[in-house]
Each structure stands twice: as C-alpha cells, then as structure tokens.
N, C-alpha and C. Protein backbone atom coordinates (compact mmCIF):
# COMPACT_ATOMS: atom_id res chain seq x y z
N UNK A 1 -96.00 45.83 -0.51
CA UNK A 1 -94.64 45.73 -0.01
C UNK A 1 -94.19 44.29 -0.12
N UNK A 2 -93.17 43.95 -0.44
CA UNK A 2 -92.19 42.99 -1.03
C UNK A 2 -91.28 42.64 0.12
N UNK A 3 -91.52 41.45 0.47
CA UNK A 3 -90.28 41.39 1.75
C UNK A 3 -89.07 40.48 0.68
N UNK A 4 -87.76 41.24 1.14
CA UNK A 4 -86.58 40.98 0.77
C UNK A 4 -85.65 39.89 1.14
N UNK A 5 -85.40 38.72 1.44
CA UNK A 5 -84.54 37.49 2.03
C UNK A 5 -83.49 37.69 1.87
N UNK A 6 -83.28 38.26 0.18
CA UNK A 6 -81.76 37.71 0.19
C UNK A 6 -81.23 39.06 -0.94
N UNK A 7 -80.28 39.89 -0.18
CA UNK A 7 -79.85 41.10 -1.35
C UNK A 7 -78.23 41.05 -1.21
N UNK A 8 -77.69 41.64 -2.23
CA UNK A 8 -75.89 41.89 -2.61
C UNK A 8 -75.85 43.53 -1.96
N UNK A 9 -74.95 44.08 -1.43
CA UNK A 9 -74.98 45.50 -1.61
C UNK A 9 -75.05 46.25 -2.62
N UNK A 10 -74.98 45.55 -4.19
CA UNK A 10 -75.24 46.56 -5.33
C UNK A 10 -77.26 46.81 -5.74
N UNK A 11 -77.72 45.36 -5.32
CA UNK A 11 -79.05 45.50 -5.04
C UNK A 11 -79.52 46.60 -4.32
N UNK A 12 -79.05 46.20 -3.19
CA UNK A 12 -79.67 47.32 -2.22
C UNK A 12 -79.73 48.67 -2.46
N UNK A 13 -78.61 48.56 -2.67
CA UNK A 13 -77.61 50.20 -3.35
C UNK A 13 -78.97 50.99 -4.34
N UNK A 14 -79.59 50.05 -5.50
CA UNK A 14 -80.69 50.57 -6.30
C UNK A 14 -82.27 50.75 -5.61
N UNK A 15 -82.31 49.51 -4.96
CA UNK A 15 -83.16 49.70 -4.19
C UNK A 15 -83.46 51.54 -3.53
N UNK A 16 -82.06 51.39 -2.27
CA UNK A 16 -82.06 52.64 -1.72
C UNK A 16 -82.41 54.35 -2.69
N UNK A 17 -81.60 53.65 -3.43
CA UNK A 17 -81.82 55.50 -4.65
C UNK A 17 -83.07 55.80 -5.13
N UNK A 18 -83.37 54.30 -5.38
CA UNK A 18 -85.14 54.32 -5.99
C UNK A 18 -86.10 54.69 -4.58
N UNK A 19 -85.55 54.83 -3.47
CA UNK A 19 -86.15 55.43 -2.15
C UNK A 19 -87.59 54.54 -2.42
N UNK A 20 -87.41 52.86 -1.76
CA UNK A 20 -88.48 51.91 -1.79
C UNK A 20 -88.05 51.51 0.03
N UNK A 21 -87.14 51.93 0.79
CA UNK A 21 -87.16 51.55 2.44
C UNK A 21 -86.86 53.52 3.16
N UNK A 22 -88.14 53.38 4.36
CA UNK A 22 -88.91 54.69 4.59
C UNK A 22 -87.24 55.27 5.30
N UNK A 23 -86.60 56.52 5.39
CA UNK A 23 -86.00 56.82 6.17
C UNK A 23 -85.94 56.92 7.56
N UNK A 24 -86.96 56.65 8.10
CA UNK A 24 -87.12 56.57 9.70
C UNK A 24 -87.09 55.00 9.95
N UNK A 25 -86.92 54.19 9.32
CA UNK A 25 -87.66 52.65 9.82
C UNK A 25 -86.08 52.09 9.56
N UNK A 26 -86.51 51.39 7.73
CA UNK A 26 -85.51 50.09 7.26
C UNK A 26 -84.41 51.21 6.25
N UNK A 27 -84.73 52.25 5.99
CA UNK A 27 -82.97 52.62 5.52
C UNK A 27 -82.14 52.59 6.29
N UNK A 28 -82.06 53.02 7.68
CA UNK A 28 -80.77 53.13 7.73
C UNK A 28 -80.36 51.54 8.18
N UNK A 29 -81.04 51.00 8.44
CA UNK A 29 -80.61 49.49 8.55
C UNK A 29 -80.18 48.77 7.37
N UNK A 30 -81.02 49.21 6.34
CA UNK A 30 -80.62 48.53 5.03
C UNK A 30 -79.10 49.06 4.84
N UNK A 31 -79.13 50.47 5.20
CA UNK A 31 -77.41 50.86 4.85
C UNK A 31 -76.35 50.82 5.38
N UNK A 32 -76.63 50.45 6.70
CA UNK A 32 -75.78 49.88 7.78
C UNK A 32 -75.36 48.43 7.49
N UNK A 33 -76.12 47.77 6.65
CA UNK A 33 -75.60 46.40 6.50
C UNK A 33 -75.07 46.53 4.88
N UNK A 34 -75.23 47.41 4.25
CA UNK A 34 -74.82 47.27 3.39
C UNK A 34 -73.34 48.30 3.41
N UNK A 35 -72.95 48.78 3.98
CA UNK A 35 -71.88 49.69 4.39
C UNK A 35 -70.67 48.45 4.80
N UNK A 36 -71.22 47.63 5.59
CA UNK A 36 -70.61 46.76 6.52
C UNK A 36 -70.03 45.34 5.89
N UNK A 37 -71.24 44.90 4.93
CA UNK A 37 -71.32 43.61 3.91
C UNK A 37 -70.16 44.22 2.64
N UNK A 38 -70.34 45.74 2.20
CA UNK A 38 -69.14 45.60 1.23
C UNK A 38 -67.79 46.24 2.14
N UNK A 39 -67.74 46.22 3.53
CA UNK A 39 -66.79 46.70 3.56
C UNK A 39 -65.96 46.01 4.37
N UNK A 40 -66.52 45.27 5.52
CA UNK A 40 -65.72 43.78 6.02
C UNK A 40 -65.78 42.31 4.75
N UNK A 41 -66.60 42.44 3.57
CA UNK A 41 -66.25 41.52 3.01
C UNK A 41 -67.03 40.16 3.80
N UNK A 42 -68.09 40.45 5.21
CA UNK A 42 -68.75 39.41 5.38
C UNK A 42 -70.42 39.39 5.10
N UNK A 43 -71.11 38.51 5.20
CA UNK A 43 -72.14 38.93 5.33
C UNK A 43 -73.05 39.43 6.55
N UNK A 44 -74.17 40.01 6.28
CA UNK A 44 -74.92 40.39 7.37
C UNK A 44 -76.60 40.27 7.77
N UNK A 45 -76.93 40.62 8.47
CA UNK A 45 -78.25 40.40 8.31
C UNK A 45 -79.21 41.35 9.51
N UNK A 46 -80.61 41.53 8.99
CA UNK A 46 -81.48 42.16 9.43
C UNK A 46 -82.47 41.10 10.05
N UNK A 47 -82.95 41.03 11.44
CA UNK A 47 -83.99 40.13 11.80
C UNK A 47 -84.39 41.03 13.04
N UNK A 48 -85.64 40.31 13.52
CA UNK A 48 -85.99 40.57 14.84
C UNK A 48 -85.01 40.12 16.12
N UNK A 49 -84.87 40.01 17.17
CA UNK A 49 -84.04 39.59 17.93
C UNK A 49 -84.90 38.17 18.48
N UNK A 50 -85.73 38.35 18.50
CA UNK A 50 -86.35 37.51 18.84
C UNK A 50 -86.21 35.92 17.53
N UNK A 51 -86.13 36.09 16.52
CA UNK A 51 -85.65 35.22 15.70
C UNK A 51 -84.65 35.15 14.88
N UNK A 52 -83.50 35.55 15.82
CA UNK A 52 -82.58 35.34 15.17
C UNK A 52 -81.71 34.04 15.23
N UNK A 53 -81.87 32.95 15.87
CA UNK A 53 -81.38 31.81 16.10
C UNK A 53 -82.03 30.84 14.70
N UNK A 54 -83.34 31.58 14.76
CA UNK A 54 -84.38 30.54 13.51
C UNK A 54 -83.16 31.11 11.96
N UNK A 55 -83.09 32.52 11.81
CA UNK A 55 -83.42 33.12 10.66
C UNK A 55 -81.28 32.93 10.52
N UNK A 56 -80.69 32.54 11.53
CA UNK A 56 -79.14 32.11 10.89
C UNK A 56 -79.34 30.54 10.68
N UNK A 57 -80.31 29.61 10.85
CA UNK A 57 -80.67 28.16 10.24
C UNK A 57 -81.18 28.40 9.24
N UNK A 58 -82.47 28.94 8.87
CA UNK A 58 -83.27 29.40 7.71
C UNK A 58 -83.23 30.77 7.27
N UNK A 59 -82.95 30.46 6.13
CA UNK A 59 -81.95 31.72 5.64
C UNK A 59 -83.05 32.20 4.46
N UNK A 60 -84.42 31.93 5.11
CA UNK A 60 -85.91 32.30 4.64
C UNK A 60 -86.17 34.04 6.09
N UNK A 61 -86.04 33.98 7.03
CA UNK A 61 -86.23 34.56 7.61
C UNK A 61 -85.16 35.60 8.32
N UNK A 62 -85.53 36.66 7.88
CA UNK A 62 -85.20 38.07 7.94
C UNK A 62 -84.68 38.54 6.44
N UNK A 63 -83.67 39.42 6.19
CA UNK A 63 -82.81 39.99 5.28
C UNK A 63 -81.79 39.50 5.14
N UNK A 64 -80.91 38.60 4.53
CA UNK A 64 -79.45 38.16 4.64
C UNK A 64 -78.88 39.06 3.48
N UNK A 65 -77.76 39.58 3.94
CA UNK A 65 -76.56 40.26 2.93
C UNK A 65 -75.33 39.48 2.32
N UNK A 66 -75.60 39.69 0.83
CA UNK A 66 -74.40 38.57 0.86
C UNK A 66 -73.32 39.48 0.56
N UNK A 67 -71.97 39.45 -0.24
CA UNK A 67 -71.23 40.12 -1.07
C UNK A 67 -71.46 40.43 -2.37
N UNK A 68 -71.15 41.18 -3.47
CA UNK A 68 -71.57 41.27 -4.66
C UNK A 68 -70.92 40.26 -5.14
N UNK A 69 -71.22 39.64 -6.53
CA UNK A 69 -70.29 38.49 -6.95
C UNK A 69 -69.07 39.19 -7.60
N UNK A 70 -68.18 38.85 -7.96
CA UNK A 70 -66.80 39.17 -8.08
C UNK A 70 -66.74 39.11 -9.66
C-alpha cells in the first residue's frame, strides 16, 4: 500500500474505478473530498484529527486535494 499526499480529483476519480481504497474505510472519504474539491473549487484534505495543525503546515502529512489543472 502506497500512501497518497497529494491527488487532483481526476486522479482519484481512476484511482477509485480501479477499486485500490476499501469501501468501508478510505472510499468514501476519498469521494467526499473529491465531490467537494471539484465542486467548491477549493481544496481539501484527509488527516487524523489529531494532526491536523502539523499536516495544513506540512503538506507531507495526510491526503491534500488540489483542483484539476485547467
């Protein structure tokens, strides 16, 4: 398993179809931020709660969503 830092929603998007995040765990999180990232146009992100103060400084820790490029 491959941890992910940094995905676009069209990434993810392949990711998801290729069914590589389990349906009980990180899909629906993966698709919740990716629902959200192309559809407010901001980015988003997946972390623990516990590090999320670290992982919006270092943008090494958790999942960050960006936009697709234009």
């Amino acid at each position: 398993m491959e941890a992910l830092s940094h995905l676009t929603p069209s990434e993810a998007d392949k990711y998801l179809a290729e069914g590589h995040f389990g349906a009980g765990s990180m899909q629906p999180k993966i698709a919740a931020c990716v629902d959200f990232t192309r559809t407010a146009s901001l980015p988003s992100l997946i972390t623990n709660l516990d590090q999320i103060a670290t992982a919006l400084v270092d943008r090494n820790v958790g999942t960050h969503f960006t936009c697709d490029p234009q």
